[in-house]
Each structure stands twice: as C-alpha cells, then as structure tokens.
Protein backbone atom coordinates (compact mmCIF):
# COMPACT_ATOMS: atom_id res chain seq x y z
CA UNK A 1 -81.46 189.13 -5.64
CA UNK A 2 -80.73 185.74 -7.71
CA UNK A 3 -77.05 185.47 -8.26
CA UNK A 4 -76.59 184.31 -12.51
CA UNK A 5 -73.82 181.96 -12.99
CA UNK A 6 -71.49 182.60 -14.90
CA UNK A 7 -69.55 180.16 -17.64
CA UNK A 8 -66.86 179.63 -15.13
CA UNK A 9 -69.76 178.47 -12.55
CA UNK A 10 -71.07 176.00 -15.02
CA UNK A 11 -68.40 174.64 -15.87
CA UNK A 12 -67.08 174.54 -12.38
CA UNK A 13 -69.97 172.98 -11.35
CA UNK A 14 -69.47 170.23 -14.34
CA UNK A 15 -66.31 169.33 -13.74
CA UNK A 16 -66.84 168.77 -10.18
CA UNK A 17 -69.41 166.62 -10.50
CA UNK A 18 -67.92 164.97 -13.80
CA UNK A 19 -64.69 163.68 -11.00
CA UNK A 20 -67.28 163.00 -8.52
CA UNK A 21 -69.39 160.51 -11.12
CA UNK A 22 -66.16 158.58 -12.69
CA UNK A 23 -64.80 158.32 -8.76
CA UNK A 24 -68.34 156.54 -7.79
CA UNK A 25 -68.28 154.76 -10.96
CA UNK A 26 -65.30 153.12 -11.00
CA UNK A 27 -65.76 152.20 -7.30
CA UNK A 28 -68.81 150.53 -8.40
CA UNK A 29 -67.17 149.11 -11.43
CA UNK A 30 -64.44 147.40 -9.48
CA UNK A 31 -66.24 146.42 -6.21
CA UNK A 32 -69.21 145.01 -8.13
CA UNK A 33 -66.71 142.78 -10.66
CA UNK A 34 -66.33 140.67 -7.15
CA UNK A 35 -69.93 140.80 -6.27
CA UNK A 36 -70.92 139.37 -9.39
CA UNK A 37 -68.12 136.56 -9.43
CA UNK A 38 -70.05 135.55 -6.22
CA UNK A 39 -73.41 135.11 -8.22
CA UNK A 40 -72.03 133.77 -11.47
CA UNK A 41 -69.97 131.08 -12.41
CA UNK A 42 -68.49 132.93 -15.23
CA UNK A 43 -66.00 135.80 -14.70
CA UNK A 44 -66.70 136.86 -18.48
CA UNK A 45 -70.36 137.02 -17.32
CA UNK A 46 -69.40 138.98 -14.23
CA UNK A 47 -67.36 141.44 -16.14
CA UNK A 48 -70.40 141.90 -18.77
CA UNK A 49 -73.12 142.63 -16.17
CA UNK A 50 -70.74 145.30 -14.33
CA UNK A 51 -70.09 147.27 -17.08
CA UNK A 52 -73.72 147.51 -18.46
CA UNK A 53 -74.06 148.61 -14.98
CA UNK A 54 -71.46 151.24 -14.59
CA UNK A 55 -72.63 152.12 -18.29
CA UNK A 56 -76.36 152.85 -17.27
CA UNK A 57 -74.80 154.40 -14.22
CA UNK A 58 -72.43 156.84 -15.94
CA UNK A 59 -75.54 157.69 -18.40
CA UNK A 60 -78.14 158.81 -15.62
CA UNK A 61 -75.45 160.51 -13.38
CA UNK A 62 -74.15 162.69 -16.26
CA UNK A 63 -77.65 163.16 -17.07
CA UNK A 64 -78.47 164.51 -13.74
CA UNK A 65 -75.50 166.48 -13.64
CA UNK A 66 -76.30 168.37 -17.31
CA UNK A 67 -79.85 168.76 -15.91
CA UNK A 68 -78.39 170.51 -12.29
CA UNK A 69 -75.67 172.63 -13.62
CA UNK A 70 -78.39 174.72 -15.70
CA UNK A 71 -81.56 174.49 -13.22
CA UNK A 72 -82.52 177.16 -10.46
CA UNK A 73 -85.46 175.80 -8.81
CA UNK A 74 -85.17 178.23 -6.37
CA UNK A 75 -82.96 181.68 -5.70
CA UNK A 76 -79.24 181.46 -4.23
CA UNK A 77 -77.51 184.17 -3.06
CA UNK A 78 -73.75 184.49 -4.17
CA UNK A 79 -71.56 182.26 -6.27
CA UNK A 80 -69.94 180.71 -3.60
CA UNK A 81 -73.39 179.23 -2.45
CA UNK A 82 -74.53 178.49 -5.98
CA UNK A 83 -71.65 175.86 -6.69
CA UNK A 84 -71.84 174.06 -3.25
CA UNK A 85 -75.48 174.24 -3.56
CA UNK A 86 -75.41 172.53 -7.12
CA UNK A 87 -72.46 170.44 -6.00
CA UNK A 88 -74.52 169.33 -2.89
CA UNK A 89 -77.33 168.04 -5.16
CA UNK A 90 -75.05 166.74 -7.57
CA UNK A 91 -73.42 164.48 -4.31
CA UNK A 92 -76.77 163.25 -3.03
CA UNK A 93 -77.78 162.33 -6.18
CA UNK A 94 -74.65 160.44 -6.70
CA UNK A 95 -75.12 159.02 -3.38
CA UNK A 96 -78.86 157.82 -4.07
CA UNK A 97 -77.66 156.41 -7.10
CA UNK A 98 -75.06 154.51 -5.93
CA UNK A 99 -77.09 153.01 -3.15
CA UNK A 100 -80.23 151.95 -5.42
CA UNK A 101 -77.18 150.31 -8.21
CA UNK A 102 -75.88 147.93 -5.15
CA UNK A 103 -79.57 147.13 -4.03
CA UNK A 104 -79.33 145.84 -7.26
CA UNK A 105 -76.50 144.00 -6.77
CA UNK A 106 -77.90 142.55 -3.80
CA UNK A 107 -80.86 141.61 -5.38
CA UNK A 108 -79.59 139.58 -8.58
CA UNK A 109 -77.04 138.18 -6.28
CA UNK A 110 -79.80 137.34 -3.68
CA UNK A 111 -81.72 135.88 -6.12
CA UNK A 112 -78.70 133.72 -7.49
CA UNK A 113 -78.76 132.27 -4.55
CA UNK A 114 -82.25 131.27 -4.30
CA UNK A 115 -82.42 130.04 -7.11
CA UNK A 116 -79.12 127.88 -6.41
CA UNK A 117 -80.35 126.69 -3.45
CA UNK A 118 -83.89 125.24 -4.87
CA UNK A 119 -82.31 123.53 -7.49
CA UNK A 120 -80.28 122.21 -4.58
CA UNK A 121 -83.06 120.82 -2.97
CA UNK A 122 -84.91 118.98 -5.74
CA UNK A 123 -82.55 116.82 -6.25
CA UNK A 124 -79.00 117.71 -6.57
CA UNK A 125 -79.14 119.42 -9.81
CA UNK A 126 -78.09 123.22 -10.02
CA UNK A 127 -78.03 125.49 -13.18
CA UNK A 128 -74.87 127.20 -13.75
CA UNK A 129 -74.69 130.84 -16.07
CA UNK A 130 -74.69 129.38 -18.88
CA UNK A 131 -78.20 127.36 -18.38
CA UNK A 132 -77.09 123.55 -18.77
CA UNK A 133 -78.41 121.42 -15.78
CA UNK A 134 -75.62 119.29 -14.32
CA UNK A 135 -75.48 117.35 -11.32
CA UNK A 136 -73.59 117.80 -8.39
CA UNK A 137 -70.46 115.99 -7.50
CA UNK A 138 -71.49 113.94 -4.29
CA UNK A 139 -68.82 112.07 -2.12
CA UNK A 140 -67.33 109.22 -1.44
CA UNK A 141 -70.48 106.78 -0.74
C-alpha cells in the first residue's frame, strides 16, 4: 500500500528542505567571499562571483526540492517514512551540490594561480582582475 501525502507532508517536506538550502547557501556564500579574495585582487570582484554562485545554487537546489516534494519513484510505507525519505534525498542532493559548487571554487582559484604563476615566469609581469599587465615591484638591487 503507497502512503499519499498529504498538504501538510508537502509542505513539511518544503520547508525542511527550503531551511536546509538557505543554511548551505549562505555557508557557501560567506566561506566562498574568502576563497575568492584569494584568487582575485578585487573584493568587488570576489563579492560578484559568490553571489552568481549562491544565485545558481539557490536556483537548482529549490529546483530539486519542487521536483522531490511531488515525485514517488517508488512506494513508501507511512508518512513518517515518506518525509525522511524525501528529506534524505533532498540532503544528499544538497550535499552533492555543495561539493561540485566548491570543486568549482577550487578550480577557478586553481587556475588563478596558474595563470599567476606563468605570467610570473615570463618575465615578471602578472595580470591582475581587471586585465592590465603591470610589472612586479622587484627589490632593492
């Protein structure tokens, strides 16, 4: 016997995983502000990149989470088992999610770097954020 949510269940099931989304987004929002000040020269820059980020996360969480709180791929017995079920796959997608937005992170910062140190090594030159080539301060001689 499949067990029909109710309202109540849906929206149980929303709001659960509509606090569990703006939790994991806002961590990402505020740890990823200092990732990106460590691959950009400009905080403005920083700030910009983060929220398009937490933007395009909030947008394909809720997404999932509209999409879970109305599909039964399969039966579940009893309410009780219905919400943790749904809140279960709402969790592990957040989790996924979360994981592939600071691989990300890594990457453009990773990248950053590469690219920081090659312009390093042709001559002294590096390329700041905002794309004018300047040369590096050397010391006393």
């Amino acid at each position: 016997m499949t067990t029909s949510a109710s309202t109540g269940t849906y929206l149980l099931i929303v709001v659960i995983g509509l606090v569990a989304t703006v939790i994991v987004g806002q961590v990402l929002m505020r740890t990823g502000v200092g990732f990106l000040r460590d691959v950009f020269d400009d905080r403005d820059t920083a700030m910009s990149i983060t929220r398009l980020l937490g933007v395009g996360f909030h947008l394909v969480a809720l997404g999932f989470l509209a999409l879970v709180s109305t599909w039964d791929p399969f039966e579940i017995q009893g309410t009780v088992q219905y919400v943790v079920t749904k809140t279960g796959a709402v969790l592990l997608f957040l989790g996924i999610l979360h994981v592939i937005t600071l691989l990300a992170l890594a990457r453009v910062r990773n990248n950053r770097r590469v690219q920081t140190m090659a312009a390093n090594l042709r001559g002294g030159r590096r390329q700041p954020a905002d794309g004018r080539t300047q040369a590096l301060e050397s010391g006393p001689s």
